[in-house]
Protein backbone atom coordinates (compact mmCIF):
# COMPACT_ATOMS: atom_id res chain seq x y z
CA UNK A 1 48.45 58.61 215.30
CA UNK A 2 44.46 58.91 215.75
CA UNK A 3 44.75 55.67 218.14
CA UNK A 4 47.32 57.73 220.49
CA UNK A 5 45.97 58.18 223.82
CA UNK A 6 45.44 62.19 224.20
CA UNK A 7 48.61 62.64 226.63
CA UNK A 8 50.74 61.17 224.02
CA UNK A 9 49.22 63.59 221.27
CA UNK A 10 50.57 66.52 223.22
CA UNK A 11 53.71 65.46 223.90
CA UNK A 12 53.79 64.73 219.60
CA UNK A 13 52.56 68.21 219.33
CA UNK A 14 55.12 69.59 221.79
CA UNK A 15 57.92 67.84 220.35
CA UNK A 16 57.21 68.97 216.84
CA UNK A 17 56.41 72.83 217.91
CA UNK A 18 59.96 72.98 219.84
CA UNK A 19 61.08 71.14 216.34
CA UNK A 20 60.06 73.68 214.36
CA UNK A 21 60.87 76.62 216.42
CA UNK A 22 64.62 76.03 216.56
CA UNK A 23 64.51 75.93 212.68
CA UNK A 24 66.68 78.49 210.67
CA UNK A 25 63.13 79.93 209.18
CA UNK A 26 61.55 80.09 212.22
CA UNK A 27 63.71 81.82 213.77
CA UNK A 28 64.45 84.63 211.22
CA UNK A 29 60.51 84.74 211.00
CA UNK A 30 60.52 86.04 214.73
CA UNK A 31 63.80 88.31 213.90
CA UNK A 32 61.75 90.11 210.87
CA UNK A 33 58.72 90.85 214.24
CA UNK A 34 57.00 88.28 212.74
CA UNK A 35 56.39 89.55 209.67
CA UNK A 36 56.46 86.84 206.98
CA UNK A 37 59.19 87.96 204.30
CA UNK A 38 58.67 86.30 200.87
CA UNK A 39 61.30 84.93 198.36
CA UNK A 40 61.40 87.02 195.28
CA UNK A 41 62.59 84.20 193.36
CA UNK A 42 60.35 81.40 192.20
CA UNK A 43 61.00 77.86 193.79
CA UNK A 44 60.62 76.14 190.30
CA UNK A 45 61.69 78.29 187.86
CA UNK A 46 64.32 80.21 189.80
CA UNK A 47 63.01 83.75 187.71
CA UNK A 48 61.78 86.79 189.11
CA UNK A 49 58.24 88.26 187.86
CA UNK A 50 54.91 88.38 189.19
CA UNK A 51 54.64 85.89 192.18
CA UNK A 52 51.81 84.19 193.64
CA UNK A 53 53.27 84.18 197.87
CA UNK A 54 52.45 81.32 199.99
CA UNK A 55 50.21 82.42 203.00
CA UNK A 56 52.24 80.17 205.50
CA UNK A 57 56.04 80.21 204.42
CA UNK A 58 58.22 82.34 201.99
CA UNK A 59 57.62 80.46 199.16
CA UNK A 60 56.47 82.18 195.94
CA UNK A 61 55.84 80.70 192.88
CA UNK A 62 54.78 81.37 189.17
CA UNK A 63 51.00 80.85 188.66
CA UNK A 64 52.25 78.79 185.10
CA UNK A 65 54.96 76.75 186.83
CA UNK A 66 52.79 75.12 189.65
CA UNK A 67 51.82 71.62 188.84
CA UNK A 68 49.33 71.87 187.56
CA UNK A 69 49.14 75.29 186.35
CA UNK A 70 46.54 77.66 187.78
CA UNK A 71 44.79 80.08 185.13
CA UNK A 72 44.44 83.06 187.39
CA UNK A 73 45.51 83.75 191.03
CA UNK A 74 43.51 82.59 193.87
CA UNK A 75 41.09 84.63 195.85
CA UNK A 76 42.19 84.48 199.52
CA UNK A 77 44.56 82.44 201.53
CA UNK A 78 46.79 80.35 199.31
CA UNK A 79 49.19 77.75 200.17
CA UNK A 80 52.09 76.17 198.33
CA UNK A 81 52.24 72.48 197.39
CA UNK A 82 54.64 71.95 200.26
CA UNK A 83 52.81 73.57 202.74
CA UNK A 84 49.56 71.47 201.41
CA UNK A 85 51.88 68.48 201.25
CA UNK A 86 53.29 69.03 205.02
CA UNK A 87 50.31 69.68 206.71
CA UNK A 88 49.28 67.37 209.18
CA UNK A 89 45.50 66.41 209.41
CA UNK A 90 44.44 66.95 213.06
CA UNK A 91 47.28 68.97 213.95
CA UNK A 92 46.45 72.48 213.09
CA UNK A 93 42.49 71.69 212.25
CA UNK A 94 41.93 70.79 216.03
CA UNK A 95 42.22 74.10 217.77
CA UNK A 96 38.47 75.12 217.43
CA UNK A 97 37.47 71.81 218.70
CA UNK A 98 40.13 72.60 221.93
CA UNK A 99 38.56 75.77 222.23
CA UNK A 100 42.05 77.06 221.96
């Protein structure tokens, strides 16, 4: 991917934005006004309770049932192992460097 000739990097990008904005999520997303709306059930446990929320999707997870554990909840912006896991070096980093 870092090889690819710039022209081919945007039509990546392109393909994978028009991906993701015909996906179920997305889509309710822009129904809610683009408000994020949060699970209220964690994604490992399956339990209600006091839920750390994922600053990019509606995941929400125990603090005890991440892997590994955290002690306390994070200060700031937090995101969930599959949003960590899923993210794209390059992709969403570049912007600044754009100027965009």
């Amino acid at each position: 991917y870092p090889a690819l000739p710039l022209a081919a990097k945007l039509r990546l990008l392109s393909f994978l934005v028009d991906l993701y904005m015909s996906t179920e999520a997305t889509r309710a997303h822009l129904a809610a006004g683009g408000v994020l709306i949060s699970e209220d059930h964690c994604r490992v446990c399956r339990c209600e309770g006091e839920l750390l929320c994922c600053d990019e999707c509606p995941a929400v997870h125990h603090i005890g049932c991440l892997s590994p554990p955290l002690a306390a909840v994070p200060e700031g912006a937090w995101r969930c192992p599959q949003c960590v896991q899923n993210s794209v070096r390059g992709v969403s980093d570049c912007a600044p460097a754009l100027g965009v």
